[in-house]
C-alpha atoms as a PDB file:
ATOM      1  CA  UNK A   1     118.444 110.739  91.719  1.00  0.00           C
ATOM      2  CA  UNK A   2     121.579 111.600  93.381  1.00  0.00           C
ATOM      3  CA  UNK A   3     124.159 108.249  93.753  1.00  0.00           C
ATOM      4  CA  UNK A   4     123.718 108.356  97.273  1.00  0.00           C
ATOM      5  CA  UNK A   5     119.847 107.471  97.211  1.00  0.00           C
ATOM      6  CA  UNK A   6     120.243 105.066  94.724  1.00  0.00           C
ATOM      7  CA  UNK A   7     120.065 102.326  97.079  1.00  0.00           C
ATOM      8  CA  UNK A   8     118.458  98.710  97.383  1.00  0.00           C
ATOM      9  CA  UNK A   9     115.846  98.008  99.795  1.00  0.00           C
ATOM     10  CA  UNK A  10     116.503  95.363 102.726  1.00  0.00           C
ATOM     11  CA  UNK A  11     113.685  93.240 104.063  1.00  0.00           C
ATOM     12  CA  UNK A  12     114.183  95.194 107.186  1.00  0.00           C
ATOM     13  CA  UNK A  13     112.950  98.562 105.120  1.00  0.00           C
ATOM     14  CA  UNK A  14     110.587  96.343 103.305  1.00  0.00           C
ATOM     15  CA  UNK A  15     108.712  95.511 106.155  1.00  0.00           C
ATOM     16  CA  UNK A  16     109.367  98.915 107.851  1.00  0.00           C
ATOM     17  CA  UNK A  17     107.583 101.401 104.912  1.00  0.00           C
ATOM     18  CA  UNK A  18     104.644  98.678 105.129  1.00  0.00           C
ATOM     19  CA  UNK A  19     104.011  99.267 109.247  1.00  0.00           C
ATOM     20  CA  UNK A  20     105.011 102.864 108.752  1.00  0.00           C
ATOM     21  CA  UNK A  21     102.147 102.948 105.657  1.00  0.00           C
ATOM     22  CA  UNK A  22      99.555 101.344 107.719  1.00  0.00           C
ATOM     23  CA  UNK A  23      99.832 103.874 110.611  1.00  0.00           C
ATOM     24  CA  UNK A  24      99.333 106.968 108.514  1.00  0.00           C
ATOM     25  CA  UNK A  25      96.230 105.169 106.658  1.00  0.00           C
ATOM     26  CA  UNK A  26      94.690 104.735 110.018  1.00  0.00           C
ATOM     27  CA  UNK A  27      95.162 107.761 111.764  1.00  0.00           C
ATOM     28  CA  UNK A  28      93.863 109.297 108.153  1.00  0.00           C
ATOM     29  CA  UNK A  29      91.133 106.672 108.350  1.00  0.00           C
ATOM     30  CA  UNK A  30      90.471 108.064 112.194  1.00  0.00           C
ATOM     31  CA  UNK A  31      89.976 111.899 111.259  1.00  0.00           C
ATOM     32  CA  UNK A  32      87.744 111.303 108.424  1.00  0.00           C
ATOM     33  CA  UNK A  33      85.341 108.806 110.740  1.00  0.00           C
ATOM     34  CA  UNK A  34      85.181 111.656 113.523  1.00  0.00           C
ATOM     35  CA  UNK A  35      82.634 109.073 114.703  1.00  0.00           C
ATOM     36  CA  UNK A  36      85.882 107.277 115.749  1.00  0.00           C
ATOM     37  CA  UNK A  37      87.162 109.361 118.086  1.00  0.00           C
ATOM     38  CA  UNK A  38      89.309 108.482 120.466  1.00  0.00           C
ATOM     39  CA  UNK A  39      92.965 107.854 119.650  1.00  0.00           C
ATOM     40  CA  UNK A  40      94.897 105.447 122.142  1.00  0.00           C
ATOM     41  CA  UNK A  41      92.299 106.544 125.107  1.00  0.00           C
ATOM     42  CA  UNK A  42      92.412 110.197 123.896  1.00  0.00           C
ATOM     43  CA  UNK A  43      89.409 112.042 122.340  1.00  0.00           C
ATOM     44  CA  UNK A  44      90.694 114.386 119.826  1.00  0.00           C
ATOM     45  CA  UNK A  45      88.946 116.978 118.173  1.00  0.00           C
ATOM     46  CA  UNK A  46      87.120 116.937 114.577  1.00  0.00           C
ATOM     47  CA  UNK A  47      89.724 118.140 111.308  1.00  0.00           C
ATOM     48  CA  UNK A  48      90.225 121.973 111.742  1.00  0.00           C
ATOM     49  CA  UNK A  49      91.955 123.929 108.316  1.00  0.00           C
ATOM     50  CA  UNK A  50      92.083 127.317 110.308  1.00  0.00           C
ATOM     51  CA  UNK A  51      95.461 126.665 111.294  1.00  0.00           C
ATOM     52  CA  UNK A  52      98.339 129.250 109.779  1.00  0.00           C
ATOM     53  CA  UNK A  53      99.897 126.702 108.150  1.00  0.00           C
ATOM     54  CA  UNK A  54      97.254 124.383 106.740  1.00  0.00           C
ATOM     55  CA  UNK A  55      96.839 125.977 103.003  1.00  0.00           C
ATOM     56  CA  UNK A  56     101.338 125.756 102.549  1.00  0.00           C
ATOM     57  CA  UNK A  57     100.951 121.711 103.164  1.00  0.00           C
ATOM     58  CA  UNK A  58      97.462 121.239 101.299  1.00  0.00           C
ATOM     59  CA  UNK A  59      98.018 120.681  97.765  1.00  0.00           C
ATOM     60  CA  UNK A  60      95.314 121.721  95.241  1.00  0.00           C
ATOM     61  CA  UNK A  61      95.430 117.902  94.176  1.00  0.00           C
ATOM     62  CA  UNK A  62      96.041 114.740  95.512  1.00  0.00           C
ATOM     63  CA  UNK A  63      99.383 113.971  94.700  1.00  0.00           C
ATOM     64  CA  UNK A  64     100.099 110.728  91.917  1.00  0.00           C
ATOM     65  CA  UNK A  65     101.780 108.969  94.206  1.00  0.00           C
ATOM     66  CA  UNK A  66     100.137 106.742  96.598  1.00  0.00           C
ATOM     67  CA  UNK A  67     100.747 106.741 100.671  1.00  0.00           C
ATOM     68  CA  UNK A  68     102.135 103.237 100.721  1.00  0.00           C
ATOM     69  CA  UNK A  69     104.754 103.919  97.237  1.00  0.00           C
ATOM     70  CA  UNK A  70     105.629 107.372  98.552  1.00  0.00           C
ATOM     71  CA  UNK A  71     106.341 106.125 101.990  1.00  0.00           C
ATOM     72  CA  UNK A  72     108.736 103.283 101.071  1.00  0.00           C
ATOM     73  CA  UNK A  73     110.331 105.749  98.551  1.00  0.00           C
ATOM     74  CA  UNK A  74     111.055 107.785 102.163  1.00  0.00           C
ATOM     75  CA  UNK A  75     112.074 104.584 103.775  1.00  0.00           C
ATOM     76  CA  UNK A  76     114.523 103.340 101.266  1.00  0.00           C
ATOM     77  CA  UNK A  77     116.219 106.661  99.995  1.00  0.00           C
ATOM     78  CA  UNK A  78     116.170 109.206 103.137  1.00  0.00           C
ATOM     79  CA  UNK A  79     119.191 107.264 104.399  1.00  0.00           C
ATOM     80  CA  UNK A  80     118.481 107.812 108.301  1.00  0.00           C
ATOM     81  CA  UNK A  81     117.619 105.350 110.947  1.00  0.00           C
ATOM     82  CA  UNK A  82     114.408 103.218 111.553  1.00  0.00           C
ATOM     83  CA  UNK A  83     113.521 104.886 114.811  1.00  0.00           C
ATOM     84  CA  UNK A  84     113.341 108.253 112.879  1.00  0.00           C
ATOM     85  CA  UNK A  85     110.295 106.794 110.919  1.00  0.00           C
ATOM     86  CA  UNK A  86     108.886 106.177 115.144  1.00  0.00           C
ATOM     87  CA  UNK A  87     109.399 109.945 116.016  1.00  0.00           C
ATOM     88  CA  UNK A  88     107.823 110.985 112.679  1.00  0.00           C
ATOM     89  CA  UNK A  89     104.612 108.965 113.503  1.00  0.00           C
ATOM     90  CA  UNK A  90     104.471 110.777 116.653  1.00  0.00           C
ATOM     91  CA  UNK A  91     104.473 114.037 115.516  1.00  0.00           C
ATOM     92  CA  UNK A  92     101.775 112.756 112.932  1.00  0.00           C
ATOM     93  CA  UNK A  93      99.973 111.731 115.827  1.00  0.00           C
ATOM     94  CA  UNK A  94      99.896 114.767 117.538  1.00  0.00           C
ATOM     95  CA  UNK A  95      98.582 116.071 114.612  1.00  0.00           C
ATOM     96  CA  UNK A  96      95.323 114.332 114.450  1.00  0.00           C
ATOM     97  CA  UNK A  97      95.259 114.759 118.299  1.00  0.00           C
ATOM     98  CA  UNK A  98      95.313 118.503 117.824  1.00  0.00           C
ATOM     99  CA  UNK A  99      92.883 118.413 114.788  1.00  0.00           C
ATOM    100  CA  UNK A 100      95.104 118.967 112.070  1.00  0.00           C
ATOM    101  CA  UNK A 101      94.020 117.900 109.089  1.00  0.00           C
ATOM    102  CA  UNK A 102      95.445 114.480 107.913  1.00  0.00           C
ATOM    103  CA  UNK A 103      94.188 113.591 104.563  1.00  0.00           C
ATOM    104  CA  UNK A 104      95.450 112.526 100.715  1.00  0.00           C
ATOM    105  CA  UNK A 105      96.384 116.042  99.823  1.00  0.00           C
ATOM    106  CA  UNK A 106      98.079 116.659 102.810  1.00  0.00           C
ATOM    107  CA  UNK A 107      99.767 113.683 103.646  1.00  0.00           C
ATOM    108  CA  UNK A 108     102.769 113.579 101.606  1.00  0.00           C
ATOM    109  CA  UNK A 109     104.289 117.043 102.754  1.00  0.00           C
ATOM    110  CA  UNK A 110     103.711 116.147 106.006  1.00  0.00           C
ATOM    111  CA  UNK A 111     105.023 113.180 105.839  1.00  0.00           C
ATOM    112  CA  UNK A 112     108.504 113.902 103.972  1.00  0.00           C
ATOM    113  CA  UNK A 113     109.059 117.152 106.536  1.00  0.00           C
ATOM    114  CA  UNK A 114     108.079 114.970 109.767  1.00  0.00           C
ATOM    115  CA  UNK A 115     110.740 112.606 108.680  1.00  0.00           C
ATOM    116  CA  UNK A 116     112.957 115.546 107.965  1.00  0.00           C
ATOM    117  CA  UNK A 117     112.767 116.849 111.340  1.00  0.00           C
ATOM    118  CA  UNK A 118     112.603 113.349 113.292  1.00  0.00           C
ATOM    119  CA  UNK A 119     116.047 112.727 111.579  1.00  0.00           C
ATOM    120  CA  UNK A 120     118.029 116.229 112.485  1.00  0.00           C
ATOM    121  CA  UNK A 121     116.517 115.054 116.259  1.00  0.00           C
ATOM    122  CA  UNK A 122     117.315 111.535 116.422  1.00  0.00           C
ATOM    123  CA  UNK A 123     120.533 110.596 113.814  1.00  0.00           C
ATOM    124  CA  UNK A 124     123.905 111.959 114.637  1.00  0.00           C
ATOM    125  CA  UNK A 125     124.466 112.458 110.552  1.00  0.00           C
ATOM    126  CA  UNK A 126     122.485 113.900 107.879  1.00  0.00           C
ATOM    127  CA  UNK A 127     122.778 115.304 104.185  1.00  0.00           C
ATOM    128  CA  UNK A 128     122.351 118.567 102.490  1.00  0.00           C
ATOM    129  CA  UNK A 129     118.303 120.041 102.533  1.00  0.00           C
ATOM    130  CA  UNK A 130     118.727 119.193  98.409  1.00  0.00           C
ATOM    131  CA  UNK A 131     118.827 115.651  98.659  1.00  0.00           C
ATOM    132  CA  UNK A 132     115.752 115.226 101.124  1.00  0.00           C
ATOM    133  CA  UNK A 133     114.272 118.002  99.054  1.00  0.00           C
ATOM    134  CA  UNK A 134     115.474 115.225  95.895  1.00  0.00           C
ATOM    135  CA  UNK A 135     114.344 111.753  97.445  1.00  0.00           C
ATOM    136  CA  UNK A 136     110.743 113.951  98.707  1.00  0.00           C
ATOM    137  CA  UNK A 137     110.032 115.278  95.356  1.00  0.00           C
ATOM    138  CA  UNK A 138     109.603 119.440  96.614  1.00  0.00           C
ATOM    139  CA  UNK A 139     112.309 122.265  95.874  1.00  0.00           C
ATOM    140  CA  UNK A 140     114.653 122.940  98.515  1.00  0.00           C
ATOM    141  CA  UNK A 141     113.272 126.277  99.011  1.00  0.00           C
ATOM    142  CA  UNK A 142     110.063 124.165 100.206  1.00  0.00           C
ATOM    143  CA  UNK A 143     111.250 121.790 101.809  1.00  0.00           C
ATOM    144  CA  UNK A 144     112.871 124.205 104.655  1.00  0.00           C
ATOM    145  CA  UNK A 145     109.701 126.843 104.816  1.00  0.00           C
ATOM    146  CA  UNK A 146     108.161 123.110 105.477  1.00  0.00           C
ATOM    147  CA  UNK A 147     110.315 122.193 108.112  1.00  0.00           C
ATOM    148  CA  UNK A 148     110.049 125.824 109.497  1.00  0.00           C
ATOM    149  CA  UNK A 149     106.284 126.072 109.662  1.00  0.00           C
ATOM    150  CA  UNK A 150     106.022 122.248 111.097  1.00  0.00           C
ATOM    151  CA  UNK A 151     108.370 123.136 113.877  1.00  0.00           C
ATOM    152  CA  UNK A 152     106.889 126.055 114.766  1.00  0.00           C
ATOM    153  CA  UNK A 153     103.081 126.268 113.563  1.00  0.00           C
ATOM    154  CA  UNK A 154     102.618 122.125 114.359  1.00  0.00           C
ATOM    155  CA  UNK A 155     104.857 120.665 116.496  1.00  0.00           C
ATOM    156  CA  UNK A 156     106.155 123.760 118.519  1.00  0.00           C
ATOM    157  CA  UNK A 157     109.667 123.054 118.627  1.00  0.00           C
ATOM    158  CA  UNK A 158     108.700 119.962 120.605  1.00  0.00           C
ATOM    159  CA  UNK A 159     111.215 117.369 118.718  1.00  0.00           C
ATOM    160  CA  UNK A 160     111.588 115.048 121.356  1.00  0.00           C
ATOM    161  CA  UNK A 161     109.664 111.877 121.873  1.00  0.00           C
ATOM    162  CA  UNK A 162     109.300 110.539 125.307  1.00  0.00           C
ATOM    163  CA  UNK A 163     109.429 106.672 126.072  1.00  0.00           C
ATOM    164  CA  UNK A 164     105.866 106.897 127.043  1.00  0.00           C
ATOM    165  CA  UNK A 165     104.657 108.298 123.459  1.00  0.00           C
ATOM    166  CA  UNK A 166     107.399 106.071 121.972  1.00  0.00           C
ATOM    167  CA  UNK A 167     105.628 103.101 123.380  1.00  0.00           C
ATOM    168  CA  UNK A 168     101.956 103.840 122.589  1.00  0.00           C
ATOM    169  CA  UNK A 169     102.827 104.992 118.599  1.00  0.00           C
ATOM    170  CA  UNK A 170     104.917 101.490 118.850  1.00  0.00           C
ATOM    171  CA  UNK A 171     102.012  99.924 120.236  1.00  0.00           C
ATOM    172  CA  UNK A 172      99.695 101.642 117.712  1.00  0.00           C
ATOM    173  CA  UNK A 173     101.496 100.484 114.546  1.00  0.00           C
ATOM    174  CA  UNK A 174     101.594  96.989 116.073  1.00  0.00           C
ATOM    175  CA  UNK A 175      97.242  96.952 116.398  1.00  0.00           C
ATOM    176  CA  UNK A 176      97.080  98.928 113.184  1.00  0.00           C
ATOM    177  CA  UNK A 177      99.181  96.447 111.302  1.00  0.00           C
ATOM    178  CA  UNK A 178      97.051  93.117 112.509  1.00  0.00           C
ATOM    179  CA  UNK A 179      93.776  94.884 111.842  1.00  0.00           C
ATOM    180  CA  UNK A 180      94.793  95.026 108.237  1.00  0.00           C
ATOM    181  CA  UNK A 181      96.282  91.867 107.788  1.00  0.00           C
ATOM    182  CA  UNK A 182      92.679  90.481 109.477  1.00  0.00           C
ATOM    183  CA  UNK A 183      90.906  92.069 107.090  1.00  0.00           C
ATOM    184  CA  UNK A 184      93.140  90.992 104.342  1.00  0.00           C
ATOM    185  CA  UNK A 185      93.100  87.466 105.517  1.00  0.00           C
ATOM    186  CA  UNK A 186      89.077  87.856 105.987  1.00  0.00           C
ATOM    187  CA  UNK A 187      89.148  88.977 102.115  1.00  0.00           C
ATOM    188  CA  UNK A 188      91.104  86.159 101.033  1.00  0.00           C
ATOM    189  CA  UNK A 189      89.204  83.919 102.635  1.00  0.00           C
ATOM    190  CA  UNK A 190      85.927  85.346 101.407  1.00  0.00           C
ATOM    191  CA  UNK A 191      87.100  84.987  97.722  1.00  0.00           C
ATOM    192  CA  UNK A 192      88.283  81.485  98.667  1.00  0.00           C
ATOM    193  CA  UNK A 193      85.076  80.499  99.517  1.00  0.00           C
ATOM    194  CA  UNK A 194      83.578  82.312  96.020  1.00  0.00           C
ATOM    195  CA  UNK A 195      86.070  80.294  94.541  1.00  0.00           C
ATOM    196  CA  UNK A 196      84.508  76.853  95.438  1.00  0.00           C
ATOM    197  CA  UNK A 197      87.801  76.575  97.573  1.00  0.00           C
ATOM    198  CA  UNK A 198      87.457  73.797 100.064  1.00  0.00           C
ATOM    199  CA  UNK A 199      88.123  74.600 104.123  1.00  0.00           C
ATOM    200  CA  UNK A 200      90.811  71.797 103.569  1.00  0.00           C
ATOM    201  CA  UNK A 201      92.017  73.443 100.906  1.00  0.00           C
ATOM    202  CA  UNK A 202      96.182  75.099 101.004  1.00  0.00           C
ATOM    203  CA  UNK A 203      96.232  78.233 100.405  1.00  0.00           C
ATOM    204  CA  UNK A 204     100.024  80.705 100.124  1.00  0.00           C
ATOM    205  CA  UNK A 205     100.278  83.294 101.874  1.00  0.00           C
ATOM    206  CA  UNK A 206     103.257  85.793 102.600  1.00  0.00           C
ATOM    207  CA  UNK A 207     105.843  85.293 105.568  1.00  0.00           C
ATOM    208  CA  UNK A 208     104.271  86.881 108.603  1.00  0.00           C
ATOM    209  CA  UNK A 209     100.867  87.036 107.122  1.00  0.00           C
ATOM    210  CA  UNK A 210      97.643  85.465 108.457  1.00  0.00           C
ATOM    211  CA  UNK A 211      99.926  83.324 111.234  1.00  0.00           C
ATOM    212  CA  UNK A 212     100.067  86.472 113.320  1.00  0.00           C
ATOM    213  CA  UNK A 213      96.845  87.197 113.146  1.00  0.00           C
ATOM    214  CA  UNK A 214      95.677  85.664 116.386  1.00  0.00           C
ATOM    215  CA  UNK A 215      99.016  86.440 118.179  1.00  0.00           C
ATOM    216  CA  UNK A 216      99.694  88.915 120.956  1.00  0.00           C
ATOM    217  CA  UNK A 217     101.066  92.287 119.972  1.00  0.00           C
ATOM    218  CA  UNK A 218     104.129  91.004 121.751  1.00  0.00           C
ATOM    219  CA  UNK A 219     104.657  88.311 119.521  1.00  0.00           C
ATOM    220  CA  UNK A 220     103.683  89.766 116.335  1.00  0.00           C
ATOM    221  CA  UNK A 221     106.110  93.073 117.484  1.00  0.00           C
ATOM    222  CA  UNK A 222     109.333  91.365 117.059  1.00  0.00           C
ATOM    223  CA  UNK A 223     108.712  91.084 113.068  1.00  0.00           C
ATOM    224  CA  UNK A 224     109.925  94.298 112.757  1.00  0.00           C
ATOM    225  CA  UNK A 225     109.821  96.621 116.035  1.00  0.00           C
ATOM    226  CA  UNK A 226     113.966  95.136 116.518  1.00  0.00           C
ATOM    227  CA  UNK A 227     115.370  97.897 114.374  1.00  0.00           C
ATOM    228  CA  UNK A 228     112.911 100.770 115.951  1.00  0.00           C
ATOM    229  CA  UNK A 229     114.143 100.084 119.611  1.00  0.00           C
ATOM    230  CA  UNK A 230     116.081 102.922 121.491  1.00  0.00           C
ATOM    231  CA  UNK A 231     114.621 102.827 125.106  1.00  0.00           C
ATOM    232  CA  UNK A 232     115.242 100.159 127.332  1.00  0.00           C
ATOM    233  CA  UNK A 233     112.601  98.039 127.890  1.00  0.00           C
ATOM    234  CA  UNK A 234     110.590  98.398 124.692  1.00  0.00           C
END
């Protein structure tokens, strides 16, 4: 690894690749439940591996690394801003909405090159196609037929995010975060009880954990939305 992606993670980034995770877990989690779906009001259609670029960002295996390690790797070494992570879920987004398939062998690449191109749209300064190519684990000859085909096969050159899909992916990591605390909480709780545990009985939990679980989205949001807003308003 290059000195320049040698860095140390911040809270901030901590709490950022976790959100970030979550998101891409449920909108996998929504594709491969088609009985689930409907996507932030929209129905979107089943999985579909017709499309000319489907086989180039399919590996033949799922890839060692998990979603959650692979995305923090992204969030602490790309070196771009945390809004660039907000554009990159809505492209992924899109995806499912237009029935690409989202899944474990698929994830990564699309991942790393949504990133890629949120970054050349959204931050002002970025580094040589090698060192994304270096932090993503792909060859730079990849890595830019990857950002290529997702510009023009997936996304169709449409870089930009609007304030209106900025909100609802905002507002989607926010739900999709709280569901999975809930059901961690409702696991933890479940083996308290197994435990002979008593309802009285102190439990530790981590900072931001089960105390937002029966907040609003606006007051769980702040936790980590403050370094992801760019619009007014938001």
């Amino acid at each position: 690894m290059s000195s320049r992606a040698r860095a140390s993670k911040t809270p901030a980034q901590a709490r950022l690749a976790e959100v970030v995770a979550s998101y891409v877990q449920h909108l996998i989690h929504l594709q491969a439940n088609y009985a689930e779906s409907v996507l932030d009001g929209n129905v979107f259609p089943p999985p579909n591996d017709k499309f000319a670029s489907h086989d180039f960002f399919c590996a033949t295996h799922t890839p060692p690394i998990s979603v959650e390690k692979y995305t923090d790797r992204l969030v602490t070494y790309m070196q771009c801003s945390p809004e660039v992570f907000m554009f990159a879920l809505a492209y992924l987004r899109r995806l499912v909405l237009n029935g690409f398939p989202l899944h474990s062998r698929s994830i990564h690449r699309l991942l790393l090159t949504s990133v890629l191109v949120a970054l050349k749209c959204r931050d002002d300064v970025y580094y040589h196609m090698s060192f994304y190519a270096e932090v993503g684990g792909v060859t730079p000859k990849d890595l830019c037929i990857m950002e290529i085909r997702f510009l023009s096969d997936l996304i169709h050159f449409q870089g930009e995010v609007s304030v209106a899909e900025y909100q609802t992916v905002m507002n989607g990591i926010t739900r999709a975060t709280q569901r999975r605390l809930t059901k961690s909480s409702s696991n933890d709780s479940e083996l308290s009880s197994q435990g002979g545990l008593s309802a009285g009985t102190s439990t530790t939990s981590t900072p931001g954990d089960v105390a937002t679980l029966n907040d609003s989205d606006a007051a769980f949001a702040p936790s980590w939305t403050s370094e992801c807003e760019i619009y007014p308003g938001i």
